[in-house]
Protein backbone atom coordinates (compact mmCIF):
# COMPACT_ATOMS: atom_id res chain seq x y z
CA UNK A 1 0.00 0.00 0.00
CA UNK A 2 1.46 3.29 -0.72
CA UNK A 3 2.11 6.03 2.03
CA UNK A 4 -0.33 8.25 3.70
CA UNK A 5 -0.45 11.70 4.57
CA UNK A 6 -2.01 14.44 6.31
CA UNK A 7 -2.91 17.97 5.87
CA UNK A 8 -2.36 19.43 9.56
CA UNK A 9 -3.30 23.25 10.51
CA UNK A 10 -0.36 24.08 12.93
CA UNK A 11 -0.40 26.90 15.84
CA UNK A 12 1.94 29.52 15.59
CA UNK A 13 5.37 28.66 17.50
CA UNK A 14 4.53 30.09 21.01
CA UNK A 15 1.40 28.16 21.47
CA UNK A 16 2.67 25.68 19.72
CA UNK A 17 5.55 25.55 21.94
CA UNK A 18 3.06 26.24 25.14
CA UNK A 19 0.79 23.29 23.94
CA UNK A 20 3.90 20.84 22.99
CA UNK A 21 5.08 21.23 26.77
CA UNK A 22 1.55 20.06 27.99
CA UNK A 23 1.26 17.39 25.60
CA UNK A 24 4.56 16.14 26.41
CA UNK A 25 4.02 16.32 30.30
CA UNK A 26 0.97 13.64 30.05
CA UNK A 27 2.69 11.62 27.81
CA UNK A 28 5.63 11.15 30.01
CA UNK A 29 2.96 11.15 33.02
CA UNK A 30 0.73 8.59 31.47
CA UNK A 31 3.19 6.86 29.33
CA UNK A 32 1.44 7.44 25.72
CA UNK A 33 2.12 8.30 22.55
CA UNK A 34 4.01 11.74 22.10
CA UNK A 35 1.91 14.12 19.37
CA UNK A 36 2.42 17.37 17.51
CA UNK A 37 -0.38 19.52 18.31
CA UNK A 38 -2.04 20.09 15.57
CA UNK A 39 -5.71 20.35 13.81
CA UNK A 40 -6.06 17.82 11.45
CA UNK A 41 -7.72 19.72 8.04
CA UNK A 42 -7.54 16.36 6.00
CA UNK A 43 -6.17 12.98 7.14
CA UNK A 44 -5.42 9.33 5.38
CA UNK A 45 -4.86 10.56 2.05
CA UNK A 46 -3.15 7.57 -0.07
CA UNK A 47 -1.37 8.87 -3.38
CA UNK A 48 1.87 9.51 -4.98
CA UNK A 49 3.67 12.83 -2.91
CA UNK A 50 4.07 15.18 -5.76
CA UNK A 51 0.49 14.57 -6.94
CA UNK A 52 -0.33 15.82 -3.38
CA UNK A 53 2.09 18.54 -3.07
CA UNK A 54 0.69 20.18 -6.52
CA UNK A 55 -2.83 19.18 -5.29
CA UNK A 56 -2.44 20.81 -1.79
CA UNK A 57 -0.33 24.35 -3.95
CA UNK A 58 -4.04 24.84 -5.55
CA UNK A 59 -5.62 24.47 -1.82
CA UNK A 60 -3.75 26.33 -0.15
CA UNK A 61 -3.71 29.57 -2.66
CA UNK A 62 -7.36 30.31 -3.07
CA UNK A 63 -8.04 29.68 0.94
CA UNK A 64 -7.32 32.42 3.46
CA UNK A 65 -5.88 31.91 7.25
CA UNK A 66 -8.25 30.38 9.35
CA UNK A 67 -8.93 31.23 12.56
CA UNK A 68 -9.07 28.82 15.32
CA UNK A 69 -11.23 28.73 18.31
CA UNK A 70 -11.06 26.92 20.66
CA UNK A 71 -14.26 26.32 23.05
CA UNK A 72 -13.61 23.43 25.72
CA UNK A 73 -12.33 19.86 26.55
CA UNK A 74 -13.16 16.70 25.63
CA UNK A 75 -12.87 13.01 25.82
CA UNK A 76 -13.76 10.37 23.89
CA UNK A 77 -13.63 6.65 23.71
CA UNK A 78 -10.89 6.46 21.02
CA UNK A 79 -7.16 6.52 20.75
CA UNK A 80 -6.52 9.07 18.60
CA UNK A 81 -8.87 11.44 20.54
CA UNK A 82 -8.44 10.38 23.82
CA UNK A 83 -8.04 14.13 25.08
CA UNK A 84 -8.55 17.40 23.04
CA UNK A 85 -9.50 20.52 22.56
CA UNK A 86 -12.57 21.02 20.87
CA UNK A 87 -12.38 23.39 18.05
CA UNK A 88 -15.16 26.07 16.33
CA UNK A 89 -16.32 24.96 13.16
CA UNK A 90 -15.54 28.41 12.00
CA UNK A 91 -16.60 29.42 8.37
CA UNK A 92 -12.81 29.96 7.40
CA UNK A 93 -12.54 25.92 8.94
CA UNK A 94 -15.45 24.75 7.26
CA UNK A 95 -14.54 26.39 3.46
CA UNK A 96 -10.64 25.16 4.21
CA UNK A 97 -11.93 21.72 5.08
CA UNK A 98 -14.95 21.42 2.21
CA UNK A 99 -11.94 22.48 -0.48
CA UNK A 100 -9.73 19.93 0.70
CA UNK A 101 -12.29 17.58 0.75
CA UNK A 102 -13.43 18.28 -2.91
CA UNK A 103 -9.88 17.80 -4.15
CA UNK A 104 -8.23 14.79 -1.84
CA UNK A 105 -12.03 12.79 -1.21
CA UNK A 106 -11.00 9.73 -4.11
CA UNK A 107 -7.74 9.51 -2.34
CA UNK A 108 -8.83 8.84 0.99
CA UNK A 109 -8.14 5.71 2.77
CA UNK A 110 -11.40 4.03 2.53
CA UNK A 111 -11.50 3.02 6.38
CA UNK A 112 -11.51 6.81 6.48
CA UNK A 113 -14.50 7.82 4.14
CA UNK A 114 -17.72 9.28 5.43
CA UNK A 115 -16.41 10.32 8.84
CA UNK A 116 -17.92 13.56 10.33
CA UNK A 117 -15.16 16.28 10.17
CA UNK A 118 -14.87 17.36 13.99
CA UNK A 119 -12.10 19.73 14.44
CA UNK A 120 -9.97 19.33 17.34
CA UNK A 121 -6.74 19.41 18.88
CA UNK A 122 -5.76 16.23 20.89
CA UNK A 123 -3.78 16.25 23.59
CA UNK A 124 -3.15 12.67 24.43
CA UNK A 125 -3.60 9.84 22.42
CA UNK A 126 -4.39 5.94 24.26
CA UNK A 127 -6.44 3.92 25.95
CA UNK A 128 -7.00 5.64 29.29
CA UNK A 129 -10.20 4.61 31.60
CA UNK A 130 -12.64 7.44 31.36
CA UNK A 131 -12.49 8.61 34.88
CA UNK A 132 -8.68 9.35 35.01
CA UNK A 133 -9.99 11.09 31.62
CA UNK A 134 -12.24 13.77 33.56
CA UNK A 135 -9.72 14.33 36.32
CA UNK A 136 -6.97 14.86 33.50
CA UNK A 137 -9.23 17.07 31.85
CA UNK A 138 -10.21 18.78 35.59
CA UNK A 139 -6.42 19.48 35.74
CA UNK A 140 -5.99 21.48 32.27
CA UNK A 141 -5.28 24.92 32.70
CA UNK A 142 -8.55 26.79 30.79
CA UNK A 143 -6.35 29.38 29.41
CA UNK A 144 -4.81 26.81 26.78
CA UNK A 145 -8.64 26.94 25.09
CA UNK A 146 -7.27 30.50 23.19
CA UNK A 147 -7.45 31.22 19.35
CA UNK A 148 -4.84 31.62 16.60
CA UNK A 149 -4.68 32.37 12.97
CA UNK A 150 -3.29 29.55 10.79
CA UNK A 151 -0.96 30.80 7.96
CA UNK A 152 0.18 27.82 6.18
CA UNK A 153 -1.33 23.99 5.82
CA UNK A 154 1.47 21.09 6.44
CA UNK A 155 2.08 18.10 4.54
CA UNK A 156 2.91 15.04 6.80
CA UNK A 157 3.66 11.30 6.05
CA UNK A 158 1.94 9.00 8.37
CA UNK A 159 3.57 5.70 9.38
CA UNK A 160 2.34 3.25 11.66
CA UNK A 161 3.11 5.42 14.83
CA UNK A 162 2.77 8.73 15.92
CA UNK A 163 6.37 9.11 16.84
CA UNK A 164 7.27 8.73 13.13
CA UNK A 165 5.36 11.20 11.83
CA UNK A 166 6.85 13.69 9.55
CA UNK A 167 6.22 17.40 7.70
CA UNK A 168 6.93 16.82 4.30
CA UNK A 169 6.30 20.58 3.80
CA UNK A 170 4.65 23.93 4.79
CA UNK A 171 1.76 25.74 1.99
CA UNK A 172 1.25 29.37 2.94
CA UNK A 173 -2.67 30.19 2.24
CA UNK A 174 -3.28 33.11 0.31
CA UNK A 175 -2.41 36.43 1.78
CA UNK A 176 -4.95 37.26 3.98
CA UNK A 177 -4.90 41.24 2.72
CA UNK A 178 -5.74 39.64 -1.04
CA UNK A 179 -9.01 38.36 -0.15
């Protein structure tokens, strides 16, 4: 089977930086999986890279920056969103993720088709029992729930775990002042 990728929406590098230290605290707490925090636009896209890379050049210059919002915690019953943030479905979100949708939909991992976009930020991945869930989530400091404008969408290449992971490549959206 060929590779898969990802089209991530990153935070700029001081929340980044501010929400890498929390995920990396209860991953070393908990022993899980380390992440990127990120906001996945698109995920489990199977095709050749440079088809994708043109592919994602026309994306990323007719959308503008979208703005993130974020509006509370969550849990769930799954790995991969064990703990997150719960983002707005914002307009800007919504257009980003219909136009990605329209272009990489045939190349989606069919495991992956017909899923409900829910935008969100994880901050631990695995298999933790729900209740240790809420008090993690009763410990969170509120003032991680901010917003940010996204400038660019990134390329990664998914392997079988998260700790291999890579950014293939940053797209800038259009200039925000062209709109």
């Amino acid at each position: 089977m060929s590779e898969q990728y990802s089209l991530w929406l990153l935070p700029p590098p001081e929340q980044y930086k501010r929400l890498q230290r929390v995920i990396s605290k209860l991953s070393q707490q908990y022993s899980t999986p380390l992440l990127e925090p990120h906001v996945t636009l698109y995920g489990r896209i199977i095709d050749e890279e440079a088809q994708i890379i043109d592919t994602i050049r026309e994306l990323a210059g007719r959308l503008s920056p979208p703005l993130i919002n974020f509006n509370g915690f969550s849990l769930w019953d799954e790995f991969f969103r064990s703990i997150f943030m719960e983002a707005e479905r914002t307009a800007e979100l919504e257009q980003a993720y219909q136009a990605a949708h329209t272009l990489f939909e045939p190349f989606l991992h069919p495991r992956y088709r017909g899923r409900e976009f829910i935008p969100h930020l994880s901050l631990m991945y695995g298999n933790i029992p729900t209740e240790e869930k809420g008090k993690i989530i009763a410990s969170l400091d509120r003032d991680l729930l901010t917003s940010f404008l996204v400038d660019n969408v990134s390329l990664y290449r998914l392997r079988q775990e998260p700790a291999e992971w890579v950014k293939v490549r940053d797209f800038a959206f259009r200039n925000i002042l062209s709109s």
